[in-house]
C-alpha atoms as a PDB file:
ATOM      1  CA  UNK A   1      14.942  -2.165   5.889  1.00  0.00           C
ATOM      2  CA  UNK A   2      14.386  -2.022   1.786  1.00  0.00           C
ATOM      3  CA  UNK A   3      10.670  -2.484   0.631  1.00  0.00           C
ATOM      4  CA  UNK A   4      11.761  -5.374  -1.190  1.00  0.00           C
ATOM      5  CA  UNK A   5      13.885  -6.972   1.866  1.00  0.00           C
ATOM      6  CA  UNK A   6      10.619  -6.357   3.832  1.00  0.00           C
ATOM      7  CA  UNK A   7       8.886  -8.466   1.349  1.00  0.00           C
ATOM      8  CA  UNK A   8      11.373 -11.286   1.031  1.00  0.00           C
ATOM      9  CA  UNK A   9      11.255 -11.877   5.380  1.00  0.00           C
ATOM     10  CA  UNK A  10       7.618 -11.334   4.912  1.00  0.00           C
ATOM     11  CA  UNK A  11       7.806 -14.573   2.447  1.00  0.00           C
ATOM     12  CA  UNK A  12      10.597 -16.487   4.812  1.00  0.00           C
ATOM     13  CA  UNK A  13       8.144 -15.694   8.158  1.00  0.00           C
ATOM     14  CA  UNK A  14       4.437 -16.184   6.139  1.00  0.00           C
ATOM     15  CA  UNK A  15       5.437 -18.763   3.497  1.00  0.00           C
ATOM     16  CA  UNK A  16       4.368 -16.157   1.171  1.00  0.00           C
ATOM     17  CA  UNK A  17       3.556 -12.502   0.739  1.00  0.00           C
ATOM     18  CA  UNK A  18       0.240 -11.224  -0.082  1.00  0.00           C
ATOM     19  CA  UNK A  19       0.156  -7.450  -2.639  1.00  0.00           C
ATOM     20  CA  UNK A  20      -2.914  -5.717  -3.115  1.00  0.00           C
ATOM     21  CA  UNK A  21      -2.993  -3.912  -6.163  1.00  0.00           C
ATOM     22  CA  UNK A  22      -5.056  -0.428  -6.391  1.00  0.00           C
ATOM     23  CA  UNK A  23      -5.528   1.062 -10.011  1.00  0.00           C
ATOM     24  CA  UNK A  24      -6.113   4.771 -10.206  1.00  0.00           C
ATOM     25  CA  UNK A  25      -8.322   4.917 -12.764  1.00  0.00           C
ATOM     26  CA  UNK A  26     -11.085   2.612 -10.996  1.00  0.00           C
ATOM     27  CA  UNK A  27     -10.564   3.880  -7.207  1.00  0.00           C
ATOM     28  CA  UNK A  28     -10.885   7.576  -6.426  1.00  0.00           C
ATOM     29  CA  UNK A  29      -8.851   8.168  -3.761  1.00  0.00           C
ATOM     30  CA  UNK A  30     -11.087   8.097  -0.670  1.00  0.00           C
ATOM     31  CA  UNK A  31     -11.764   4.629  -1.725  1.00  0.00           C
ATOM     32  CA  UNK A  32      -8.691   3.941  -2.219  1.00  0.00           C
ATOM     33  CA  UNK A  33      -7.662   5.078   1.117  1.00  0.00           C
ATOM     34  CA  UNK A  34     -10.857   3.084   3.165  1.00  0.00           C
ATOM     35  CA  UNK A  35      -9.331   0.240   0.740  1.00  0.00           C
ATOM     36  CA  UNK A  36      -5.536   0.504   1.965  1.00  0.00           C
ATOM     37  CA  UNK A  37      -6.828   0.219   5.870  1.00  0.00           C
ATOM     38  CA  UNK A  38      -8.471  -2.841   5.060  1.00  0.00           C
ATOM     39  CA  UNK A  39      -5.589  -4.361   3.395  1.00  0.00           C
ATOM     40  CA  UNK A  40      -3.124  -3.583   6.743  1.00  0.00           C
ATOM     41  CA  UNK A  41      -6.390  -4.693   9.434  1.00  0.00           C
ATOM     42  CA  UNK A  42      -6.534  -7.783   7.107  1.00  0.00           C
ATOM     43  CA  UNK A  43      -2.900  -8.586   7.160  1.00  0.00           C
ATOM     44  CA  UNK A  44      -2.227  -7.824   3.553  1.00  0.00           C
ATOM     45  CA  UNK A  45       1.968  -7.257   2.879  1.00  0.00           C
ATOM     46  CA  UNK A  46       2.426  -4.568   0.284  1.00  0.00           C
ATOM     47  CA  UNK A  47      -0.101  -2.331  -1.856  1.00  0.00           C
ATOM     48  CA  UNK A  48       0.529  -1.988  -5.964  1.00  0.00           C
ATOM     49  CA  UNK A  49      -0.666   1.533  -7.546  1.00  0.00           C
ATOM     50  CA  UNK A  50      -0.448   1.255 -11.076  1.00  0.00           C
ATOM     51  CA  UNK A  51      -2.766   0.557 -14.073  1.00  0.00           C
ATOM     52  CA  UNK A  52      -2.714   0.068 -17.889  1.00  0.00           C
ATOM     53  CA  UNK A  53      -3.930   3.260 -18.630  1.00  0.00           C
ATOM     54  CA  UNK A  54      -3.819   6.535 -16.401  1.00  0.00           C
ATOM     55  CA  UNK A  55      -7.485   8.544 -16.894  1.00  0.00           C
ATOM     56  CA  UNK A  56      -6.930   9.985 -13.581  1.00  0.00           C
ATOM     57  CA  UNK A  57      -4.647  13.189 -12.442  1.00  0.00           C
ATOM     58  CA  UNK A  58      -4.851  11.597  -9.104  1.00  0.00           C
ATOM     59  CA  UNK A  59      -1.560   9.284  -8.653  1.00  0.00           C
ATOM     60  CA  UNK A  60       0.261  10.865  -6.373  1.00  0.00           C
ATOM     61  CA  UNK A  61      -2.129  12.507  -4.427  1.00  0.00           C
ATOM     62  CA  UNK A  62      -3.346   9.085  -4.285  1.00  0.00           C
ATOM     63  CA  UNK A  63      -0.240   7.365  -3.278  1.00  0.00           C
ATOM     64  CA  UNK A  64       0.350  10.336  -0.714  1.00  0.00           C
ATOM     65  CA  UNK A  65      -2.927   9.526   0.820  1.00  0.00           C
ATOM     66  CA  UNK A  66      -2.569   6.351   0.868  1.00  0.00           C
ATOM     67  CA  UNK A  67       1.235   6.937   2.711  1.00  0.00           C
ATOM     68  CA  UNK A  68      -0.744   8.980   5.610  1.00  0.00           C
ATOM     69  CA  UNK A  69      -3.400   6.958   6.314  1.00  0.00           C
ATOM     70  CA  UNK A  70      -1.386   3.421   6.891  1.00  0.00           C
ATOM     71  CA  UNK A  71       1.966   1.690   7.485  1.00  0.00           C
ATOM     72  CA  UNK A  72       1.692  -0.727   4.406  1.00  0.00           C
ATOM     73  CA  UNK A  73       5.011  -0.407   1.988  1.00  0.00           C
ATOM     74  CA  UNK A  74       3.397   1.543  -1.264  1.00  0.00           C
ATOM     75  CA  UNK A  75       5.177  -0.096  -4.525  1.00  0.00           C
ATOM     76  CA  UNK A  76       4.076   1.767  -8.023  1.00  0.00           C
ATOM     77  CA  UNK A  77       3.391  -1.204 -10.217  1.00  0.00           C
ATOM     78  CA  UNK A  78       3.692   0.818 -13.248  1.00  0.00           C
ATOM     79  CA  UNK A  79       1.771   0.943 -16.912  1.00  0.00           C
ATOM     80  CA  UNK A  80       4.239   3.300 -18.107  1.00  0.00           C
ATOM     81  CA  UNK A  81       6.510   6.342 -17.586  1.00  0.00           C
ATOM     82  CA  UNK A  82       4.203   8.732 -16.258  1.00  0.00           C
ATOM     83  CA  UNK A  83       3.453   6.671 -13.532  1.00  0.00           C
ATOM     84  CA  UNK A  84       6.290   7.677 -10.887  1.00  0.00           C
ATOM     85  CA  UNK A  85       5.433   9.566  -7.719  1.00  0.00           C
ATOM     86  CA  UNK A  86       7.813  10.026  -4.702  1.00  0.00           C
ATOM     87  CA  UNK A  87       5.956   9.976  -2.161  1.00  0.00           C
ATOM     88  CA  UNK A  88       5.791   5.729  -3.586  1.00  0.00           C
ATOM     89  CA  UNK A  89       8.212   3.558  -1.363  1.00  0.00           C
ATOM     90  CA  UNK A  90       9.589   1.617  -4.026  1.00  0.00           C
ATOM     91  CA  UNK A  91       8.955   1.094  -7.778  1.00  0.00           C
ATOM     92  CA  UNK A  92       8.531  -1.947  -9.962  1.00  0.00           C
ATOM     93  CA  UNK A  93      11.296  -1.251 -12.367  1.00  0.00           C
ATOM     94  CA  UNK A  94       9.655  -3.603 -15.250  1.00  0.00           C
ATOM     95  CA  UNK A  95      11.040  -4.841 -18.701  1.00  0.00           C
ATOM     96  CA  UNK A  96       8.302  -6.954 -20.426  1.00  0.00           C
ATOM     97  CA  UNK A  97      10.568  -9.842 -21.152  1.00  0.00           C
ATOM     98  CA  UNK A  98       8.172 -11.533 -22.813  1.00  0.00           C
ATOM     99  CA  UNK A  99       8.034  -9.693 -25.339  1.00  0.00           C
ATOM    100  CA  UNK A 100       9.512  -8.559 -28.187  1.00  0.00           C
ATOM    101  CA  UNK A 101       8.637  -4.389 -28.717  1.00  0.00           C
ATOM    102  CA  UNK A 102      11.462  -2.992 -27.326  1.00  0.00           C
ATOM    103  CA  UNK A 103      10.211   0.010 -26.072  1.00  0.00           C
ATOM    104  CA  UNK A 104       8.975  -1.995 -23.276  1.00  0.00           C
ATOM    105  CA  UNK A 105      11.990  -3.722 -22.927  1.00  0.00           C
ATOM    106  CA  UNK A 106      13.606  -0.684 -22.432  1.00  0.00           C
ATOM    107  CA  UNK A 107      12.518   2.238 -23.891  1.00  0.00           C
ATOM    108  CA  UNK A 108      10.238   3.220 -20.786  1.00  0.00           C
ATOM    109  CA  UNK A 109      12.681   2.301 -18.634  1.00  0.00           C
ATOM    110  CA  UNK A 110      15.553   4.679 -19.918  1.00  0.00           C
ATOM    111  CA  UNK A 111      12.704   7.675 -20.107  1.00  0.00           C
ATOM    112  CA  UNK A 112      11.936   7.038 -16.298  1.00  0.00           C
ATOM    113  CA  UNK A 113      15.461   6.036 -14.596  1.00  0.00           C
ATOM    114  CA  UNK A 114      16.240   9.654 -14.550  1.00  0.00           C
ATOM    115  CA  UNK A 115      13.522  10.637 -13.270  1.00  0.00           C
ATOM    116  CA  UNK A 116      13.103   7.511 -10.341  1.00  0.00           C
ATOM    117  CA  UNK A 117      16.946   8.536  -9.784  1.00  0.00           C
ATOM    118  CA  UNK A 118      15.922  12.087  -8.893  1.00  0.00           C
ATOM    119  CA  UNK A 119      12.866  11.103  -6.553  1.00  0.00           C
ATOM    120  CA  UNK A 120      15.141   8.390  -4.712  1.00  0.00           C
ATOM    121  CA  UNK A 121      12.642   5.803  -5.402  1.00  0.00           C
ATOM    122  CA  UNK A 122      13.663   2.244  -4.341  1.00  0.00           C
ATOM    123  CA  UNK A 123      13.647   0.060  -7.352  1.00  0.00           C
ATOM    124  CA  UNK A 124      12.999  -3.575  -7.712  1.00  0.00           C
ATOM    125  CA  UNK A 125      14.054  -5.045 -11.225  1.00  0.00           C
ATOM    126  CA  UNK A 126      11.387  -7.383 -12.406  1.00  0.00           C
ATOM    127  CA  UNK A 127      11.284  -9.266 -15.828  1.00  0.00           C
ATOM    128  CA  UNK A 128       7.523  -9.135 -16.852  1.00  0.00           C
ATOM    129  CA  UNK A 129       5.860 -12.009 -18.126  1.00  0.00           C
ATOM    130  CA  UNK A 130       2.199 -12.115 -20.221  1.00  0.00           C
ATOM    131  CA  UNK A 131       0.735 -15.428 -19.697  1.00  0.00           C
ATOM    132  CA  UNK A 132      -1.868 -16.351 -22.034  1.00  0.00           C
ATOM    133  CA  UNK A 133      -5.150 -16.283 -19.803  1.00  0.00           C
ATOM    134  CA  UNK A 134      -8.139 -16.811 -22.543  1.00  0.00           C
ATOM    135  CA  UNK A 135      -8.595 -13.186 -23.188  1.00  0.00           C
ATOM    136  CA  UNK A 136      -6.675 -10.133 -24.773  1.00  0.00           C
ATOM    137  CA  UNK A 137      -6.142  -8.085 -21.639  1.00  0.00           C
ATOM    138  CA  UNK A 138      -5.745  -3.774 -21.212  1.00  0.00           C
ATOM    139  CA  UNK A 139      -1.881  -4.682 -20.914  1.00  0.00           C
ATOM    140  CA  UNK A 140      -0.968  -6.551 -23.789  1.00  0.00           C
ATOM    141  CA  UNK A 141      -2.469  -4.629 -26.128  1.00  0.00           C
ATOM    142  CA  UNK A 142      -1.467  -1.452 -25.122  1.00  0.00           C
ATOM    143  CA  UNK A 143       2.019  -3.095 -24.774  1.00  0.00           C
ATOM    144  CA  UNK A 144       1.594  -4.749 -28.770  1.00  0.00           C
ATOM    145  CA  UNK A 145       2.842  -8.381 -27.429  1.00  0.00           C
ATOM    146  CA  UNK A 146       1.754 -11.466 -27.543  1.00  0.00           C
ATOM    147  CA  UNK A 147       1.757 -13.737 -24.042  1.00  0.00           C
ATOM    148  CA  UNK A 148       3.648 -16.735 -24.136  1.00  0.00           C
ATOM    149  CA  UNK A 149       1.345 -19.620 -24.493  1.00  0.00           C
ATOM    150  CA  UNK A 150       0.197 -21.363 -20.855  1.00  0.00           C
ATOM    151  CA  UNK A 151       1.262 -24.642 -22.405  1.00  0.00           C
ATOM    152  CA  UNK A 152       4.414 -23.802 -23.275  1.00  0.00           C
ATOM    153  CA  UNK A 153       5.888 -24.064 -19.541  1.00  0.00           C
ATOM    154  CA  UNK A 154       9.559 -24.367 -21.366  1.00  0.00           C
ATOM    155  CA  UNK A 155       9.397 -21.156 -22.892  1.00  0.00           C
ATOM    156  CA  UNK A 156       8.372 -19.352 -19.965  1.00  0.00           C
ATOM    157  CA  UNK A 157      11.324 -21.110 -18.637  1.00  0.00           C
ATOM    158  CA  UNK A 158      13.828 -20.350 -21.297  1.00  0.00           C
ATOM    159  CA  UNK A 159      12.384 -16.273 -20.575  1.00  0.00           C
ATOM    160  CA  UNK A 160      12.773 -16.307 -16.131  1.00  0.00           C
ATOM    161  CA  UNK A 161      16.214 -18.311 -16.495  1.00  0.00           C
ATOM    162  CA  UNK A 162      17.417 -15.341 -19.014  1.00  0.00           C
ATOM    163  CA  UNK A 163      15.932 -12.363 -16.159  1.00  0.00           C
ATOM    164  CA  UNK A 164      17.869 -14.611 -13.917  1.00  0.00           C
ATOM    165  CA  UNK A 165      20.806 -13.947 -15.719  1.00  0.00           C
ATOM    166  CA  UNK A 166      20.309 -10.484 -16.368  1.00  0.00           C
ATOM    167  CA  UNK A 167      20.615  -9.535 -12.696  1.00  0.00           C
ATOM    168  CA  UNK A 168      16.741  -9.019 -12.349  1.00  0.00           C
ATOM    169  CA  UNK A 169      15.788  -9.579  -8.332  1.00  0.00           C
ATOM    170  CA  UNK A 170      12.113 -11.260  -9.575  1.00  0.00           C
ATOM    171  CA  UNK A 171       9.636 -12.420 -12.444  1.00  0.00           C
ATOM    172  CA  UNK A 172       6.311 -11.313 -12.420  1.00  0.00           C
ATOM    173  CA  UNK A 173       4.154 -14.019 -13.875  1.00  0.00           C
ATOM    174  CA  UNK A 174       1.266 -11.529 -15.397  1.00  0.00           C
ATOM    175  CA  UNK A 175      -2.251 -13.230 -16.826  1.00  0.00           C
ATOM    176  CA  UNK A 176      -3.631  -9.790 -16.465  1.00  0.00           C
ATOM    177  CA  UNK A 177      -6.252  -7.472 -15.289  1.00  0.00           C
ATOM    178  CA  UNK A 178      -9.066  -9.257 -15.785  1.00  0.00           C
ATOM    179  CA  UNK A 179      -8.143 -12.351 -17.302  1.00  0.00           C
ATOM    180  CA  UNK A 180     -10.674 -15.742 -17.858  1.00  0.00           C
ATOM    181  CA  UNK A 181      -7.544 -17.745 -16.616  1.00  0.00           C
ATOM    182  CA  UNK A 182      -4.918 -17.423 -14.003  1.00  0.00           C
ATOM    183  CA  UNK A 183      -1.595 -18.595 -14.245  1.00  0.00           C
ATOM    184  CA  UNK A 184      -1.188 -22.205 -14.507  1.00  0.00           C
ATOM    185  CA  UNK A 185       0.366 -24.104 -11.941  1.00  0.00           C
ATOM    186  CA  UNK A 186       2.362 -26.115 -14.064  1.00  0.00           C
ATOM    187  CA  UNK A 187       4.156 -23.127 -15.250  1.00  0.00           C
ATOM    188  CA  UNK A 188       4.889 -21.834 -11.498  1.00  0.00           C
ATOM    189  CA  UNK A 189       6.210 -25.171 -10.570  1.00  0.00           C
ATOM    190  CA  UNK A 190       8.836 -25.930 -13.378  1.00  0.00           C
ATOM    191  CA  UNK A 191       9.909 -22.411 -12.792  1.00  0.00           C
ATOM    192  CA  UNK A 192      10.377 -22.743  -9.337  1.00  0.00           C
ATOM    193  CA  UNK A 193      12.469 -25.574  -9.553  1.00  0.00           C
ATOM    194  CA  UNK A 194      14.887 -24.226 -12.259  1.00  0.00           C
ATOM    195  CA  UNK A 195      14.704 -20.246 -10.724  1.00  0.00           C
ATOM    196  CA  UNK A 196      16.274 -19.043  -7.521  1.00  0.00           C
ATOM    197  CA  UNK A 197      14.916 -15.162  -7.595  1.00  0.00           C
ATOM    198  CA  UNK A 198      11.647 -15.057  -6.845  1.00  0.00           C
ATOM    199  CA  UNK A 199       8.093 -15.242  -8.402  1.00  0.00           C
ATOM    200  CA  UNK A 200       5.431 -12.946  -8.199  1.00  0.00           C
ATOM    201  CA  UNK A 201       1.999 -14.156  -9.645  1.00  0.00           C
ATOM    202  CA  UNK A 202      -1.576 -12.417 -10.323  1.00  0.00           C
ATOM    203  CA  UNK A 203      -3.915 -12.318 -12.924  1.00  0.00           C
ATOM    204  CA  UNK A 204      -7.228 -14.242 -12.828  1.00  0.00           C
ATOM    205  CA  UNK A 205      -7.079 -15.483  -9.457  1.00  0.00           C
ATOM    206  CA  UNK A 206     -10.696 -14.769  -7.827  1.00  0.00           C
ATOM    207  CA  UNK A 207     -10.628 -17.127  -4.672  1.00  0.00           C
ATOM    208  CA  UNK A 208      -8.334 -17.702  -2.021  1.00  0.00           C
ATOM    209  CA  UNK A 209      -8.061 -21.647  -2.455  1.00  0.00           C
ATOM    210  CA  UNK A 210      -6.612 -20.810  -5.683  1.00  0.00           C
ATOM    211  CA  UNK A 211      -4.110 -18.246  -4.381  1.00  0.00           C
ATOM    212  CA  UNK A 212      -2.854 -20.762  -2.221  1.00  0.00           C
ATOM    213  CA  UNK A 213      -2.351 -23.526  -5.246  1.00  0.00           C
ATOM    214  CA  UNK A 214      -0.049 -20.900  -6.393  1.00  0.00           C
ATOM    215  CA  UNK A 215       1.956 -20.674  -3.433  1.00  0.00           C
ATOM    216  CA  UNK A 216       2.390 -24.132  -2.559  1.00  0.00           C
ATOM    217  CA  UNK A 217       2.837 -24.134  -6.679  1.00  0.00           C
ATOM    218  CA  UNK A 218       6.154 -21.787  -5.791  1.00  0.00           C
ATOM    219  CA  UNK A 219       4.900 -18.331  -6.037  1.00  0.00           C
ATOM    220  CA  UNK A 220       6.633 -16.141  -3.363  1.00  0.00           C
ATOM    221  CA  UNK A 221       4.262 -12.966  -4.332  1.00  0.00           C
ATOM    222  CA  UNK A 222       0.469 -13.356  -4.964  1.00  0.00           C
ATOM    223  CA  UNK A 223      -1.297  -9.735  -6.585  1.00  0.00           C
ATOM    224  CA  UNK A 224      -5.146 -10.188  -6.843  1.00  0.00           C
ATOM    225  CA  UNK A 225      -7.004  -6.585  -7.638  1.00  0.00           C
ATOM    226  CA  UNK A 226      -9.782  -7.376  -9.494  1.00  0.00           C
ATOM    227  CA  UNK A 227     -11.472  -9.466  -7.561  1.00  0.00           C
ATOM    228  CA  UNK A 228     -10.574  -7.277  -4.499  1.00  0.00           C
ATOM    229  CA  UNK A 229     -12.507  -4.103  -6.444  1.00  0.00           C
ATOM    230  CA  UNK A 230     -15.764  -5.896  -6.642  1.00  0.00           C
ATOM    231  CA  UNK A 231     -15.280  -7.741  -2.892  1.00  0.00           C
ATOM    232  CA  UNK A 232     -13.966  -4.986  -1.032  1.00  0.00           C
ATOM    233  CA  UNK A 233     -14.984  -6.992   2.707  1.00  0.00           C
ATOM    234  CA  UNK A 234     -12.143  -6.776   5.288  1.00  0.00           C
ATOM    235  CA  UNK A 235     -13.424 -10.533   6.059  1.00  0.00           C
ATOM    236  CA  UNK A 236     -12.648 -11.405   2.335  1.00  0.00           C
ATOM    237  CA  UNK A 237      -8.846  -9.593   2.205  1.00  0.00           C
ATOM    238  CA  UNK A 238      -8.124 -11.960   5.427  1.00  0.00           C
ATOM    239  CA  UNK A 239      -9.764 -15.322   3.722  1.00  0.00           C
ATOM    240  CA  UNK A 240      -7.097 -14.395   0.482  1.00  0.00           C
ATOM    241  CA  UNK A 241      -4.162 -13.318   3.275  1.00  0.00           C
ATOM    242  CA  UNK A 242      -4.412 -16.267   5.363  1.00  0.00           C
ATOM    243  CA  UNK A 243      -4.368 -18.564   2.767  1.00  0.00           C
ATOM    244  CA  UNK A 244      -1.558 -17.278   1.067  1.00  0.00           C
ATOM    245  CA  UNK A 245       0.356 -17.357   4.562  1.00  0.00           C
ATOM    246  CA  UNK A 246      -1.402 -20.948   5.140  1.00  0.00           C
ATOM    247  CA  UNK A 247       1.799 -22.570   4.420  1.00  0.00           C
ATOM    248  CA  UNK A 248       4.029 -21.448   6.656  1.00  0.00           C
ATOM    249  CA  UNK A 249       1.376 -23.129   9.350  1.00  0.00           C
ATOM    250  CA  UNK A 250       1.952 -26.444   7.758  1.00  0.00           C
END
C-alpha cells in the first residue's frame, strides 16, 4: 500500500490522521530518532522531515535513521530542492498556491522531479497554502509571499477549489512554524464543504483540544512540530493522537 493510501484508511479507520513533523536543523539525529519511537508508541500516523532552511548536512542520514529504528511512513515535507533523500517513503510534492512567485509554484518543482524520478520517491501533490497567523513566519519570507488573510475564508476557497482542479490529491492549510495563530476554523469548514481532496492543517496549534476543533472543523491531516520540540513526553504525543482520532469514537 502507497504512503498516501496508508494515510487516507488511517483517516477513514481514526476519523483523522495525526503527522509529526521533525525539522533537521533543530533535532540532531539521535533525538530525532528517540523522537520517531515516541511518535509510533504514541500512535502517531506519519512523520514530516523538512524545514525552512537546511543548516544541517544531516537529512538523509537522518531520514535513514529514522527508517531503521521504526515502522512509521517517513514523508519529506520539503523547504526546497535540496531536500530529497531516498531512503524518504514518499515526498510532499508542493506548489505554494497561494502565492504568486513562481518559482515556488514551479520552479522548485521542475529542479527536483528529475531528481525524485530517479530515487523512486512516492509523491503526493499538495497545493500549499500560507494562512495569515499574526506573525511573519521562516516560510513566507524565505518563500517572498504574502498569506492569504484568515478572514478572507472565500479566497482560500477560490485557491483549494483551483488545486482541486489541477489534479492536486490535497491542500495543506500552512499558518507556519511558529505562528501566534493557527488556522481558523472557519476557513477549514467552508473548505470542507466545497472540497472533496483532502485537508491537511498545522501551524500554531499547541494543545490537543484545539487539534481536535480542526478535525471535527474538516481537517483530514493535523501536523503539530513545534509544540512537540519543546513537549517531547510520549504521554503528551498520545493526549494530541487521541484527540485527533477522538472522532471516529463518537
Amino acid at each position: 500500500m502507497k504512503v498516501f493510501e496508508q494515510l487516507l484508511h488511517a483517516k477513514k479507520e481514526r476519523g483523522a490522521a495525526y503527522l509529526v513533523l521533525i525539522d533537521p536543523d533543530k533535532q540532531s539525529v539521535e533525538d530525532a530518532v528517540k523522537l520517531a519511537k515516541m511518535c509510533e508508541k504514541a500512535g502517531v500516523d506519519a512523520l514530516l522531515v523538512g524545514g525552512s532552511l537546511l543548516f544541517a548536512h544531516i537529512f538523509g542520514e537522518l531520514i535513514k535513521a529514522i527508517k531503521a529504528a521504526c515502522d512509521l511512513p517517513v514523508i519529506i515535507f520539503p523547504g526546497g530542492a535540496r531536500q530529497i533523500s531516498p531512503y524518504a517513503d514518499a515526498i510532499l510534492f508542493l506548489s505554494l498556491i497561494s502565492g504568486r512567485n513562481p518559482h515556488h509554484l514551479i520552479g522548485e518543482q521542475v529542479i527536483s522531479a528529475p531528481i525524485i524520478k530517479s530515487m523512486k520517491l512516492e509523491t503526493i501533490s499538495t497545493g500549499y497554502m500560507f494562512i495569515e497567523a499574526g506573525n511573519v513566519t521562516s516560510a513566507q519570507f524565505l518563500s517572498d509571499s504574502r498569506p492569504i488573510p484568515r478572514k478572507k475564508t472565500d479566497i482560500a476557497l477560490a485557491h483549494a477549489l483551483a488545486a482541486e482542479y489541477l489534479g492536486m490529491r490535497c491542500i495543506y492549510l500552512e499558518a507556519g512554524s511558529g505562528a501566534k495563530l493557527s488556522v481558523p476554523e472557519e476557513m477549514i469548514g467552508l473548505l470542507y464543504q466545497h472540497v472533496t481532496i483532502p485537508m491537511i492543517v498545522g501551524g500554531g496549534i499547541r494543545t490537543p483540544e484545539e487539534a481536535l476543533r480542526k478535525v471535527e472543523a474538516g481537517a483530514s491531516f493535523v501536523v503539530t512540530g513545534n509544540v512537540v520540540e519543546k513537549n517531547p513526553e510520549l504521554g503528551f504525543l498520545k493526549a494530541f493522537a487521541d484527540a485527533i482520532h477522538e472522532k471516529k469514537k463518537r
